[in-house]
Protein backbone atom coordinates (compact mmCIF):
# COMPACT_ATOMS: atom_id res chain seq x y z
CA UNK A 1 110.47 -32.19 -215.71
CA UNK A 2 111.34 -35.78 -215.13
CA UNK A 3 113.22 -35.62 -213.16
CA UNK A 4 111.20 -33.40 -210.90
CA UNK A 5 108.76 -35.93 -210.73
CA UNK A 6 110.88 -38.99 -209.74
CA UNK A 7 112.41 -36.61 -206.74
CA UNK A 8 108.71 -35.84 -205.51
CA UNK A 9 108.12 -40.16 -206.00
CA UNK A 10 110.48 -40.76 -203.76
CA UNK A 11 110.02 -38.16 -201.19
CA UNK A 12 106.16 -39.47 -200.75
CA UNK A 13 107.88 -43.05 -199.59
CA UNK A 14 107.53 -43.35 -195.87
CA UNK A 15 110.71 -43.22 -193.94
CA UNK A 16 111.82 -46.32 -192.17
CA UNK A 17 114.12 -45.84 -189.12
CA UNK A 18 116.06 -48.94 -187.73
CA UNK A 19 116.48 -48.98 -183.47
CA UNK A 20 117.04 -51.45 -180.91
CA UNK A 21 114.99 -51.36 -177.05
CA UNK A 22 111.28 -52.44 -176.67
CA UNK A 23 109.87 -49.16 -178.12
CA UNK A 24 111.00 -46.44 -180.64
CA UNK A 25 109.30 -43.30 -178.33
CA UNK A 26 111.99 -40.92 -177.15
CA UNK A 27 114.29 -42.62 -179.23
CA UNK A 28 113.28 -42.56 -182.83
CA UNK A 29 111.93 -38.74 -184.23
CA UNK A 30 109.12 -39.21 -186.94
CA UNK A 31 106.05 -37.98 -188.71
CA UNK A 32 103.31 -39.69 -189.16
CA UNK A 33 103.82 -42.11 -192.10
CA UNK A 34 107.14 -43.25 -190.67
CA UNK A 35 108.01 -46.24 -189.72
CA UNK A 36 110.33 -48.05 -187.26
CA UNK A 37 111.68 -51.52 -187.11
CA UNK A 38 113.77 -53.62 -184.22
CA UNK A 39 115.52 -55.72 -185.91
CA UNK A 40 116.52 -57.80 -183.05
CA UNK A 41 113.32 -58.06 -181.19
CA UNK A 42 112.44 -61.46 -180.26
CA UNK A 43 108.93 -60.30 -180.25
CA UNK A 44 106.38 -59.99 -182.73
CA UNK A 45 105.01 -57.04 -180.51
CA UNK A 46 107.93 -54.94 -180.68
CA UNK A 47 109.57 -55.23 -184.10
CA UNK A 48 107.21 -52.74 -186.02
CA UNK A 49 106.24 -49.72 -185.16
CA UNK A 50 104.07 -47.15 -187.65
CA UNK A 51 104.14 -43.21 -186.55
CA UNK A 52 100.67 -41.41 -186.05
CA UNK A 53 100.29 -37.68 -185.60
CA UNK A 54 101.11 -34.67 -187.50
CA UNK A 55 102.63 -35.10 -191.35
CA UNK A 56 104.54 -31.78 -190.55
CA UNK A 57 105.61 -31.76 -186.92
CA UNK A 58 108.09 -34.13 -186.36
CA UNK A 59 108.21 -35.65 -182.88
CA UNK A 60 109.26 -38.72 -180.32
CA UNK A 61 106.12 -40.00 -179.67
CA UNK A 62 102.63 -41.37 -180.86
CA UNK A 63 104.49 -44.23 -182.27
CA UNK A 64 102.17 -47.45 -182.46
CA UNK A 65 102.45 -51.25 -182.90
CA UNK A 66 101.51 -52.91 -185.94
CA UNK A 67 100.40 -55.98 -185.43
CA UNK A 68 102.45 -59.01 -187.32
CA UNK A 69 99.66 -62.01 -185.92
CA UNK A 70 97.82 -64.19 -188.69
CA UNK A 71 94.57 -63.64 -188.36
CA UNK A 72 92.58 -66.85 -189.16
C-alpha cells in the first residue's frame, strides 16, 4: 500500500520538458500542468513556459509565459 501511494506522489508532480527556440508550441507536447524551460534563453521572456488546457488531452499548444520580473 506504500508503495502505491508514493507512485501516485510522484505522478501528481508536473512534468518539466527542457527545449531550445523562442517558444515551446509545436515543439514541446504537454498537458496542462506541464512545464517547459529554455535553458539557453537570454531572455527572461522566453525561459519559462507553464502549459494551460486540458489535464487529459495532450497537445502542442496553449503554452504560456510565466513571468520571472520582480515586482516591486
Amino acid at each position: 500500500m506504500y508503495l502505491r501511494e508514493v507512485v501516485d506522489e510522484i505522478n501528481r508532480l508536473p512534468v518539466f520538458s527542457f527545449f531550445s527556440g523562442t517558444t515551446p508550441e509545436s515543439v514541446v507536447t504537454g498537458v496542462s500542468g506541464n512545464f517547459a524551460i529554455n535553458p539557453y534563453s537570454t531572455a527572461t521572456n522566453n525561459f519559462l513556459f507553464v502549459k494551460w488546457g486540458s489535464p487529459v488531452t495532450a497537445s502542442k499548444v496553449s503554452w504560456a509565459t510565466v513571468s520571472l520580473s520582480t515586482v516591486s
